[in-house]
Protein backbone atom coordinates (compact mmCIF):
# COMPACT_ATOMS: atom_id res chain seq x y z
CA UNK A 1 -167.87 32.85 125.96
CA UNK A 2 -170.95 33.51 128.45
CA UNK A 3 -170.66 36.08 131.14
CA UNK A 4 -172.57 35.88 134.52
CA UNK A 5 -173.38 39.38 135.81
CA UNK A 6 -173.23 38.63 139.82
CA UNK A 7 -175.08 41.72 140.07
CA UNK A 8 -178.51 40.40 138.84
CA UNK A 9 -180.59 38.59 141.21
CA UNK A 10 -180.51 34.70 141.93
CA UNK A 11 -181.36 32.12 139.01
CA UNK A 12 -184.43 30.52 138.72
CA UNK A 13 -182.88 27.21 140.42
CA UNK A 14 -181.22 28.99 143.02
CA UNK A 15 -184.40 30.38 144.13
CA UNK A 16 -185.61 26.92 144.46
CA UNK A 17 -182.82 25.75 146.41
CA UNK A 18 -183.54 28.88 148.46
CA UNK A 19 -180.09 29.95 148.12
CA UNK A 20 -178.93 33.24 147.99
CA UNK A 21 -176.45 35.77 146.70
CA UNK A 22 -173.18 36.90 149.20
CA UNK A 23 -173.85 40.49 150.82
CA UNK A 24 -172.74 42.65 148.10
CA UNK A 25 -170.10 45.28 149.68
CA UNK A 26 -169.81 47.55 146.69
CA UNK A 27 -172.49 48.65 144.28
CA UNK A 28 -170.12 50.09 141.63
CA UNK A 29 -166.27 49.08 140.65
CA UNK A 30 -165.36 53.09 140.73
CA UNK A 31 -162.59 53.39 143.35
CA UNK A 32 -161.90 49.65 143.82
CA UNK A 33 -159.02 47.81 143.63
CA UNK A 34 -159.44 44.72 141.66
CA UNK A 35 -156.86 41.94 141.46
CA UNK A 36 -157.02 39.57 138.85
CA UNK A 37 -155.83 36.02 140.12
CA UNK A 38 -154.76 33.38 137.05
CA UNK A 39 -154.53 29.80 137.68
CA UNK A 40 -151.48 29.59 135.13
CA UNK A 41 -153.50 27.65 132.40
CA UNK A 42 -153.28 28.46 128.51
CA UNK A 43 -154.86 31.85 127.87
CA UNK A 44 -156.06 32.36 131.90
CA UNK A 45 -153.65 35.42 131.62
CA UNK A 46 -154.94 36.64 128.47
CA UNK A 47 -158.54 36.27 129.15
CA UNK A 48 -158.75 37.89 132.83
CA UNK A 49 -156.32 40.78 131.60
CA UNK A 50 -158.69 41.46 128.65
CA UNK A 51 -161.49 41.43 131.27
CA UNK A 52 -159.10 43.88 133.59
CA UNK A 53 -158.81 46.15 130.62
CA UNK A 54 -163.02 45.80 129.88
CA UNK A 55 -163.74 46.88 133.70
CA UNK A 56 -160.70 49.80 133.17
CA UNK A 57 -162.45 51.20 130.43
CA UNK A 58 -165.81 50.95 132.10
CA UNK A 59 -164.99 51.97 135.60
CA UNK A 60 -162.67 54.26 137.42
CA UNK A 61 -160.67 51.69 138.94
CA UNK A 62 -158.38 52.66 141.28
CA UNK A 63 -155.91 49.99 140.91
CA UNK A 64 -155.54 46.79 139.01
CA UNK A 65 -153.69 44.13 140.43
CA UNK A 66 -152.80 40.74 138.40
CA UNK A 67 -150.96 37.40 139.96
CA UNK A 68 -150.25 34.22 138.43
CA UNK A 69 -150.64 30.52 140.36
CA UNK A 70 -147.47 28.15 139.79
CA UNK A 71 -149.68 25.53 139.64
CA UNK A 72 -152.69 25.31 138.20
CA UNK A 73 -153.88 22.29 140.06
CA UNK A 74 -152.79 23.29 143.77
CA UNK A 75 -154.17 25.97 145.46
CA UNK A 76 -152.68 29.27 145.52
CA UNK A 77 -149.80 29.61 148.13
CA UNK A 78 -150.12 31.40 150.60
CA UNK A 79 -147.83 34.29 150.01
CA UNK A 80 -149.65 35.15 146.78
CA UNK A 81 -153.10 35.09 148.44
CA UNK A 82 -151.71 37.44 151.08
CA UNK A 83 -150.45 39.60 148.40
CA UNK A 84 -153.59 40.14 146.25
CA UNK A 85 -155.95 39.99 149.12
CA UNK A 86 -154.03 43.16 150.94
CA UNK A 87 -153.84 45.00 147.07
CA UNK A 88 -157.40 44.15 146.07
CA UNK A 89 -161.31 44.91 147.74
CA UNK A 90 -162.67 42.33 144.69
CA UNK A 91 -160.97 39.28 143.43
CA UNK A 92 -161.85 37.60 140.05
CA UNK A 93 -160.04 34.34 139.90
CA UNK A 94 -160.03 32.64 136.46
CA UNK A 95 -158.80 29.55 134.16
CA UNK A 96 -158.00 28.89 130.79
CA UNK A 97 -158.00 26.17 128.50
């Protein structure tokens, strides 16, 4: 499994591309309510909860939020994206396999 810390500055490529990183809105996960959004493949839930529990035990989260896609290959309806976005500040959406 490889991690990518979003934190750290652009990749050597990236910098070539002159891209850059989004405006980061929070410089620490204490107080912030992250939602955890699974795209309903094999082990999606288990990974991003184990990740949820990680960033519990490393931050002071103040809440925790996890939702599950239908459909793995659609995009997220639109009741479930309105639900995480108004209980989250930082989304990680992830798959499994």
């Amino acid at each position: 499994m490889v991690f990518f810390d979003p934190t750290k500055g652009p990749t050597e490529r990236a910098r070539k591309q002159k891209k850059q990183l989004a405006p980061r809105r929070f410089t620490t996960l204490d107080g912030v309510r992250v939602g955890l959004l699974s795209n309903s493949k094999i082990n999606a839930d288990t990974i991003l909860l184990a990740i949820g529990d990680l960033l519990a035990a490393s931050y002071k989260l103040k809440s925790l939020v996890h939702e599950r896609k239908q459909n793995f290959s659609m995009p997220a309806p639109d009741p479930i994206v309105d639900l995480i976005v108004s209980r989250s500040d930082v989304i990680l959406a992830g798959i499994g396999d």
